[in-house]
N, C-alpha and C. Protein backbone atom coordinates (compact mmCIF):
# COMPACT_ATOMS: atom_id res chain seq x y z
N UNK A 1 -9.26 -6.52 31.11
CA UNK A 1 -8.10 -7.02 30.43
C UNK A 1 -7.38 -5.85 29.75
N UNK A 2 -5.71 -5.73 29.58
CA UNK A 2 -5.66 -4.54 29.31
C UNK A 2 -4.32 -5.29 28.12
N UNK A 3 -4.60 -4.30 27.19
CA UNK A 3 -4.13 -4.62 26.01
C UNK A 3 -2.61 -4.29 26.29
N UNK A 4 -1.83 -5.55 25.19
CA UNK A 4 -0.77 -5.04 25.07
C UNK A 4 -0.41 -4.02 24.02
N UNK A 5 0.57 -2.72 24.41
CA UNK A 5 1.12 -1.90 23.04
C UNK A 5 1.77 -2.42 22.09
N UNK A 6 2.59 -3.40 21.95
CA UNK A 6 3.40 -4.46 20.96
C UNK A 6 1.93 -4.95 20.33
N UNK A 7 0.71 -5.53 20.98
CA UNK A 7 -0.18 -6.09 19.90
C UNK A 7 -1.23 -5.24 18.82
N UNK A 8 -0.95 -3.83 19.64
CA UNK A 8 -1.63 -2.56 18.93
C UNK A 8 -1.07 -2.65 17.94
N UNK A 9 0.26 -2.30 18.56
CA UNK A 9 0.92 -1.50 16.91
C UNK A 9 0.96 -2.51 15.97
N UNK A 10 1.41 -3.73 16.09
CA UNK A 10 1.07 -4.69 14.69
C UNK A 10 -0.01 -4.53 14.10
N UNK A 11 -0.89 -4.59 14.87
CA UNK A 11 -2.77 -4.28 14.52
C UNK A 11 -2.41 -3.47 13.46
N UNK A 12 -1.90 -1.94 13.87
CA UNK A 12 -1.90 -1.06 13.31
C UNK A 12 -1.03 -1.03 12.39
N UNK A 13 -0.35 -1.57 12.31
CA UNK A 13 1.23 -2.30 11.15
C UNK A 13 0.60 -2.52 9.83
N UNK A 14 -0.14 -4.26 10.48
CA UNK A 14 -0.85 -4.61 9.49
C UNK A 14 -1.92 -4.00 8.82
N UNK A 15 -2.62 -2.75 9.21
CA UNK A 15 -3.62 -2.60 8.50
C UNK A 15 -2.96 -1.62 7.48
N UNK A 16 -2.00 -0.71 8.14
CA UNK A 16 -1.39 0.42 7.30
C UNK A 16 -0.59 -0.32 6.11
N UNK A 17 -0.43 -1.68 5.97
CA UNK A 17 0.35 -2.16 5.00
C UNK A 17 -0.61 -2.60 4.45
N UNK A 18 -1.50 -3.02 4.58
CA UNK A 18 -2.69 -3.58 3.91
C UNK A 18 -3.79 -2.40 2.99
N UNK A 19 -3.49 -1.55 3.36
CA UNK A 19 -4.35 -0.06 2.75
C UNK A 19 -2.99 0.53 1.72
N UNK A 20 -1.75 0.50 1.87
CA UNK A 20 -0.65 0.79 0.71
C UNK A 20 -1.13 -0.30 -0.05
N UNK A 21 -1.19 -1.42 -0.10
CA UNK A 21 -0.97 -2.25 -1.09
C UNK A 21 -2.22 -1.79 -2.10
N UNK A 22 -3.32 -1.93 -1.00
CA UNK A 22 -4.64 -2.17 -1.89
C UNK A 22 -4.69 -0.48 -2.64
N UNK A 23 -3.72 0.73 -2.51
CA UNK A 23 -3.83 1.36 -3.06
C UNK A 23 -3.09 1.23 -4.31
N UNK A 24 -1.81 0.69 -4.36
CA UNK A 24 -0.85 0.43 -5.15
C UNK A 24 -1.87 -0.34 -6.35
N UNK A 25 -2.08 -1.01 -5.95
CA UNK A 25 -3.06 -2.27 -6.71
C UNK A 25 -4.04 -1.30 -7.33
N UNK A 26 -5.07 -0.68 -7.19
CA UNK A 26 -5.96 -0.23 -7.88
C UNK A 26 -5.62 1.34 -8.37
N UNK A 27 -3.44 2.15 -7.76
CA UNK A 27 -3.25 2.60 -8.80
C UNK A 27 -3.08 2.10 -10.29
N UNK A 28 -2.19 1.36 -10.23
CA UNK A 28 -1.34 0.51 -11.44
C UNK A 28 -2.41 -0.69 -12.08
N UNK A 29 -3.68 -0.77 -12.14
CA UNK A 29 -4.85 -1.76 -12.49
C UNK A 29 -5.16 -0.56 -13.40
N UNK A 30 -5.58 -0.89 -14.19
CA UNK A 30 -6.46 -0.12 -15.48
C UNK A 30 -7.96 -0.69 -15.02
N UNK A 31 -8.63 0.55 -14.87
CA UNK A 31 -10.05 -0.15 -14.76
C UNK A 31 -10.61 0.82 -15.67
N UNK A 32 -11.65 -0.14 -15.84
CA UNK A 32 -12.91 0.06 -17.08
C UNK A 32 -13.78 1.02 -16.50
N UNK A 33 -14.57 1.85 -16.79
CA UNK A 33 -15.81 2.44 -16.24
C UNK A 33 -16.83 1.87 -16.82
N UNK A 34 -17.79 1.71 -16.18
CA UNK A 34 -19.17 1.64 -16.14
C UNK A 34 -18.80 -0.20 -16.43
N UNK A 35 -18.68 -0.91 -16.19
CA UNK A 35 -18.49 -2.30 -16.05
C UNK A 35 -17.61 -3.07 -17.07
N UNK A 36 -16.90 -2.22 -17.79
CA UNK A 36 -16.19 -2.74 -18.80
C UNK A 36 -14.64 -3.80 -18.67
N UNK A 37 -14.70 -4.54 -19.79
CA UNK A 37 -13.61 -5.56 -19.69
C UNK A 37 -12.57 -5.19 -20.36
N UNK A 38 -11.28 -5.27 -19.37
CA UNK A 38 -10.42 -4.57 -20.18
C UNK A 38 -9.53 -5.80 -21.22
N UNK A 39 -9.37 -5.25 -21.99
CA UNK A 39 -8.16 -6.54 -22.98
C UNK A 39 -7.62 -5.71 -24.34
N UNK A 40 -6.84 -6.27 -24.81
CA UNK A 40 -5.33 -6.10 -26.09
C UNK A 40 -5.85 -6.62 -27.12
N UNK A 41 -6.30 -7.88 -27.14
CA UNK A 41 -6.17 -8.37 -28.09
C UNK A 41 -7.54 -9.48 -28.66
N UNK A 42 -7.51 -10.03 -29.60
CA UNK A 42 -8.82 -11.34 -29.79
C UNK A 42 -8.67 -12.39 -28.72
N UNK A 43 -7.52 -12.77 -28.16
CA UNK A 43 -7.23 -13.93 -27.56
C UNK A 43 -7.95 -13.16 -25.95
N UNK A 44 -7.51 -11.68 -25.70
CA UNK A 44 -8.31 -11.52 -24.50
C UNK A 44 -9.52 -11.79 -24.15
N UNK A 45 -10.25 -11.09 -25.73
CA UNK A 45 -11.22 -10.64 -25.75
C UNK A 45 -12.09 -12.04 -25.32
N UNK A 46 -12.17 -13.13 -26.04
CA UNK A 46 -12.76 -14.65 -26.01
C UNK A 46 -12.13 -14.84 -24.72
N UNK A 47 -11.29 -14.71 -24.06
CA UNK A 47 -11.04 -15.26 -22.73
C UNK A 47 -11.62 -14.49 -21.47
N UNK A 48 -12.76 -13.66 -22.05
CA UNK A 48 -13.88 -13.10 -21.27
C UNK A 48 -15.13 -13.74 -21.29
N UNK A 49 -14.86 -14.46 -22.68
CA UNK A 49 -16.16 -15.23 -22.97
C UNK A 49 -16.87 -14.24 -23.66
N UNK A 50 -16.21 -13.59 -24.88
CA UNK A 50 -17.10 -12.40 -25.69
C UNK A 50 -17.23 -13.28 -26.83
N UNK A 51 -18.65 -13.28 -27.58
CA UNK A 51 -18.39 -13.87 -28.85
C UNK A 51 -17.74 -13.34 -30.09
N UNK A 52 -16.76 -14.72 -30.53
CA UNK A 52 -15.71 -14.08 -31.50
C UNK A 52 -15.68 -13.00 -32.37
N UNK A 53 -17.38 -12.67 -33.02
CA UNK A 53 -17.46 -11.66 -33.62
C UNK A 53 -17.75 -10.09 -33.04
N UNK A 54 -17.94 -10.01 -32.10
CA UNK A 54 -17.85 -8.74 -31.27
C UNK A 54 -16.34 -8.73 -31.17
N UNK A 55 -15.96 -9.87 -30.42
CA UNK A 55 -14.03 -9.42 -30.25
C UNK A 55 -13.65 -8.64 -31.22
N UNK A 56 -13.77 -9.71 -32.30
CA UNK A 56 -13.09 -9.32 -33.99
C UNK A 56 -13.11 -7.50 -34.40
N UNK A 57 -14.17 -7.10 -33.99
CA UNK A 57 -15.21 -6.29 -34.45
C UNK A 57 -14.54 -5.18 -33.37
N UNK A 58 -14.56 -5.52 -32.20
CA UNK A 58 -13.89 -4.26 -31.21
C UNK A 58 -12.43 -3.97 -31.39
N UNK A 59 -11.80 -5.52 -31.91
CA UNK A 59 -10.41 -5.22 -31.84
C UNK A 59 -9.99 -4.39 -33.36
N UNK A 60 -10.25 -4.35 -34.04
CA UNK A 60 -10.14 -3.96 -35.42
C UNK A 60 -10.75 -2.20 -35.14
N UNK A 61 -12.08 -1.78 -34.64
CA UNK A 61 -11.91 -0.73 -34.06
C UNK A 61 -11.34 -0.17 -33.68
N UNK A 62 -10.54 -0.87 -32.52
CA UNK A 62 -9.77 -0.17 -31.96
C UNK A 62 -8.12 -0.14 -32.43
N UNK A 63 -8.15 -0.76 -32.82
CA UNK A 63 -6.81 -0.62 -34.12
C UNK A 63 -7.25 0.57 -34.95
N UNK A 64 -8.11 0.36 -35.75
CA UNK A 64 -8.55 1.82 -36.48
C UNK A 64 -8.04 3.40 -35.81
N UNK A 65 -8.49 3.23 -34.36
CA UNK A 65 -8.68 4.79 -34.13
C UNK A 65 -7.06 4.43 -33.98
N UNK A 66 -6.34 3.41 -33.29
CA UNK A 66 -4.97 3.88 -33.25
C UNK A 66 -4.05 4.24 -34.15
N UNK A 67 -4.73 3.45 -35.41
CA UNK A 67 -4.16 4.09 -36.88
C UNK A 67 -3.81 5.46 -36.56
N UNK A 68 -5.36 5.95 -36.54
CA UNK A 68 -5.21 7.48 -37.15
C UNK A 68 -4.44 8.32 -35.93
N UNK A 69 -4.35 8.00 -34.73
CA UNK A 69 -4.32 8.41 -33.35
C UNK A 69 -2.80 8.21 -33.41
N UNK A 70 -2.16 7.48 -33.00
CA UNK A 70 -0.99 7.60 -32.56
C UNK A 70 0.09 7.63 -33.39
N UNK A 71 1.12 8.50 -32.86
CA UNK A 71 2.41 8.51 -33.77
C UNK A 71 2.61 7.46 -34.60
N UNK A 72 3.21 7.54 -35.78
CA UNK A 72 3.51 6.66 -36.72
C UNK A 72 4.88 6.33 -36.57
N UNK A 73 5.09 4.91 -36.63
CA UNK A 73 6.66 4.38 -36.84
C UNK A 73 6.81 3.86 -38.08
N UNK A 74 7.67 3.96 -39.12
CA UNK A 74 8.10 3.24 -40.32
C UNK A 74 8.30 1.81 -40.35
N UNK A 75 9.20 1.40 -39.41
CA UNK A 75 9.28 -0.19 -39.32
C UNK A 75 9.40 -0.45 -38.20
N UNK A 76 9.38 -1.78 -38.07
CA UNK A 76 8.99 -2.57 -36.64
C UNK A 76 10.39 -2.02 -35.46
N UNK A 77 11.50 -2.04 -36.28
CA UNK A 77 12.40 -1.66 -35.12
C UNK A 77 12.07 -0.49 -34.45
N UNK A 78 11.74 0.84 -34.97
CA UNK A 78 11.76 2.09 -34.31
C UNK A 78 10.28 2.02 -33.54
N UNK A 79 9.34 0.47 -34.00
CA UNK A 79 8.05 1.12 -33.41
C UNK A 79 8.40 0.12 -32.05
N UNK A 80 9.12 -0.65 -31.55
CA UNK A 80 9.66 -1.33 -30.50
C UNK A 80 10.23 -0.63 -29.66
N UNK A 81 10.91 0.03 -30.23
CA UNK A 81 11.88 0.96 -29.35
C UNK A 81 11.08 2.08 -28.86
N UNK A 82 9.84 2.68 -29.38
CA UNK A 82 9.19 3.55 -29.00
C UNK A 82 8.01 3.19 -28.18
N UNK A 83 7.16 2.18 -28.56
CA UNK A 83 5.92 1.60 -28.20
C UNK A 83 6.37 0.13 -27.37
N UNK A 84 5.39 -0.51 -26.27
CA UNK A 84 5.83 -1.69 -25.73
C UNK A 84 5.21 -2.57 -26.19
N UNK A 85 4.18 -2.38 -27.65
CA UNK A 85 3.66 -3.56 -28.28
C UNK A 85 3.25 -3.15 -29.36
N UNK A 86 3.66 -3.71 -30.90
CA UNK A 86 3.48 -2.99 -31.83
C UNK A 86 2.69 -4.01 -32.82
N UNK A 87 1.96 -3.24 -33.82
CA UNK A 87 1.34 -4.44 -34.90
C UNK A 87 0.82 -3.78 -36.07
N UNK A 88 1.22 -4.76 -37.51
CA UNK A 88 1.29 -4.14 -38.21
C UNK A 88 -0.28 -3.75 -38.98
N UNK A 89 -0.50 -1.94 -39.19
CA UNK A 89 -1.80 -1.62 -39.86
C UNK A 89 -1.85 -2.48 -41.35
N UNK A 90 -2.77 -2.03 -41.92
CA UNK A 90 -3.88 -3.05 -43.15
C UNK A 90 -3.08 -1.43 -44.27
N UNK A 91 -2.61 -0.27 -43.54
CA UNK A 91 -2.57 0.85 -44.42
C UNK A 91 -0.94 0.34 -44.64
N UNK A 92 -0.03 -0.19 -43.86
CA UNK A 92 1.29 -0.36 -43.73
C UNK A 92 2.16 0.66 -42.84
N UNK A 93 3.16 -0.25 -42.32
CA UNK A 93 3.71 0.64 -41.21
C UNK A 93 3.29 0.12 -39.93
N UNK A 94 4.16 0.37 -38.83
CA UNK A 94 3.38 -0.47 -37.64
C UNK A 94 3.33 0.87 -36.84
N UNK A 95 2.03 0.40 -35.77
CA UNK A 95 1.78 1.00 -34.91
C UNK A 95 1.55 0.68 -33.64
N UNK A 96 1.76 1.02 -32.24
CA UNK A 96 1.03 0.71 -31.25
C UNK A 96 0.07 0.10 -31.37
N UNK A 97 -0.13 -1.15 -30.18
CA UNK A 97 -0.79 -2.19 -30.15
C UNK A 97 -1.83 -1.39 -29.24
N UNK A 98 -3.13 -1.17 -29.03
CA UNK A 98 -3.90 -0.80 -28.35
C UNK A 98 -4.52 -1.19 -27.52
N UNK A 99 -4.63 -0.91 -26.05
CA UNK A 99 -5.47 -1.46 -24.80
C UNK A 99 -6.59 -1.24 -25.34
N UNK A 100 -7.63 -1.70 -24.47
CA UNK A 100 -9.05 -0.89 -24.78
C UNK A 100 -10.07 -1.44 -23.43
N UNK A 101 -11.07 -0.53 -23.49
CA UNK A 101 -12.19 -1.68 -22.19
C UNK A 101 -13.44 -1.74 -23.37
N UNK A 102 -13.53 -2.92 -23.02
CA UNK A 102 -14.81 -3.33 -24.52
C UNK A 102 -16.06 -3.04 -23.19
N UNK A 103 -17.31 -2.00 -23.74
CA UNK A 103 -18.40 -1.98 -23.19
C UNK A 103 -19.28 -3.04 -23.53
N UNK A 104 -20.33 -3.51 -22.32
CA UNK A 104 -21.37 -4.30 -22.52
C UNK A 104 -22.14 -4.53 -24.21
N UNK A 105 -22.38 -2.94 -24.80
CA UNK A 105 -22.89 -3.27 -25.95
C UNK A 105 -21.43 -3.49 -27.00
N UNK A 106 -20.61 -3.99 -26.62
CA UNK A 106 -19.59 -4.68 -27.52
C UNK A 106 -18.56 -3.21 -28.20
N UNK A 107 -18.74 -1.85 -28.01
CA UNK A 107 -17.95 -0.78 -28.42
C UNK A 107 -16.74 -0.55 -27.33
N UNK A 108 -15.58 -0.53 -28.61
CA UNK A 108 -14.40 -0.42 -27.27
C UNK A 108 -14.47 0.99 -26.79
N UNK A 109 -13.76 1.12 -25.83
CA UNK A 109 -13.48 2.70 -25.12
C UNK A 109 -12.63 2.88 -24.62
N UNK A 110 -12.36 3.81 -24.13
CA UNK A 110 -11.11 4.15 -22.77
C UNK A 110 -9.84 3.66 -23.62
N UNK A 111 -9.35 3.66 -24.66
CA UNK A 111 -8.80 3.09 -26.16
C UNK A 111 -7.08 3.98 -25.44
N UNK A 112 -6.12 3.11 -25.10
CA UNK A 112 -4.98 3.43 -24.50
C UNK A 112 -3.81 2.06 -25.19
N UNK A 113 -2.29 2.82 -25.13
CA UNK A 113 -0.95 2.11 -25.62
C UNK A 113 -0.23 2.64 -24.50
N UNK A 114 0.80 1.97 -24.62
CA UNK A 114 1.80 2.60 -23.89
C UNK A 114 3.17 2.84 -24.57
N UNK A 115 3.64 4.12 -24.23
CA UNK A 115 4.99 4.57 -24.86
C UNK A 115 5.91 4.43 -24.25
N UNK A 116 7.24 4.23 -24.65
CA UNK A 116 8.58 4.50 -23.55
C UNK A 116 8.85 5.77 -23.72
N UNK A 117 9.28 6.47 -22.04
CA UNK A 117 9.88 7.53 -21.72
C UNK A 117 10.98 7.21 -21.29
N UNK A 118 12.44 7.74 -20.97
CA UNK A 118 13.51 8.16 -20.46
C UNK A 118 13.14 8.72 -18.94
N UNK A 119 13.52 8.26 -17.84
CA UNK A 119 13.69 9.12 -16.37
C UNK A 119 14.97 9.62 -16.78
N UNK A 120 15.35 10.28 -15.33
CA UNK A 120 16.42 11.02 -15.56
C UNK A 120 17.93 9.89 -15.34
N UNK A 121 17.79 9.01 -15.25
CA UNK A 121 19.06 7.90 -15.04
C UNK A 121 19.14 7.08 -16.68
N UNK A 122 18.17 8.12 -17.31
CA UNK A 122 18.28 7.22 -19.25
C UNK A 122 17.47 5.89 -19.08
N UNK A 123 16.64 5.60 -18.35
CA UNK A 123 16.14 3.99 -18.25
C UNK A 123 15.02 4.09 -18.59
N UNK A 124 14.19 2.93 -19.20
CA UNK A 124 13.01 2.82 -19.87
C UNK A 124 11.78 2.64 -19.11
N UNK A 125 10.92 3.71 -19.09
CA UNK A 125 9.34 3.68 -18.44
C UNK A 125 8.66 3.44 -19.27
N UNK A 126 7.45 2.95 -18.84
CA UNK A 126 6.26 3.36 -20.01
C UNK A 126 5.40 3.91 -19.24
N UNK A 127 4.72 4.89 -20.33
CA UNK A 127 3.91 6.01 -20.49
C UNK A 127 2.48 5.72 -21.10
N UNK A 128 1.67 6.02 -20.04
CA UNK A 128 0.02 4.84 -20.58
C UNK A 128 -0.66 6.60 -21.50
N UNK A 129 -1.05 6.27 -22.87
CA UNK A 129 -0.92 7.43 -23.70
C UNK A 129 -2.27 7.21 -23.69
N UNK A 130 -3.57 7.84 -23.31
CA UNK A 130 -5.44 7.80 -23.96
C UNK A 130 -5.02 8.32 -24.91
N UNK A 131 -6.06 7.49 -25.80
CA UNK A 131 -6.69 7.91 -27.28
C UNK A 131 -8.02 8.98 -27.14
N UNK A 132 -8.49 8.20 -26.72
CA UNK A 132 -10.26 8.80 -26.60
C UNK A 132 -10.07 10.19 -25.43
């Protein structure tokens, strides 16, 4: 039986579109190392099924290091315009809202925000900034 070239190249179509995507996908995915869950916030954190007091406990951590870690904004407007999620510290002043991947023994890590940059057409990117 001898193959058709029209059914190759789709073959070959589809797989080459199927290997972009799945690269695209696990560029732009934040993954955890060593088995970690990634999340923002308390509401993530319990929607992993972490108990509330580890959440509590990682998310407040990890607010901490962003305290000291990332640029400071005065008020909520300039920290909007700079950061794509902001919240206000316990010291005052807001700051970047912090990603994090909470490890098995409940310590966050891999502790990341994201900033807006300018391309060259003036339009708004964000910029994934590590802490750790």
């Amino acid at each position: 039986m001898v193959k058709s070239p029209f059914k190759t190249f789709l073959i070959v179509l589809a797989l080459g579109t199927a290997g972009y995507v799945m690269y695209n996908v696990r560029k732009t995915t934040p993954a955890c190392a060593k088995d970690g869950k990634y999340m923002s916030s308390l509401a993530d954190c319990q929607a992993w099924g972490v108990d509330t007091a580890v959440c509590k406990t990682a998310v407040e951590k990890a607010h901490a290091v962003a305290v000291r870690a990332a640029p400071k904004a005065e008020t909520m407007f300039q920290c909007e315009l700079r950061f794509s999620d902001c919240f206000e510290s316990p010291e005052g002043g807001f700051t970047p809202r912090p990603a994090f991947c909470l490890r098995p023994d409940g310590e966050p890590s891999e502790i990341r925000y994201l900033e807006y940059e300018s391309d060259r057409r003036n339009r708004k990117k964000t910029k994934e900034v590590r802490i750790d």
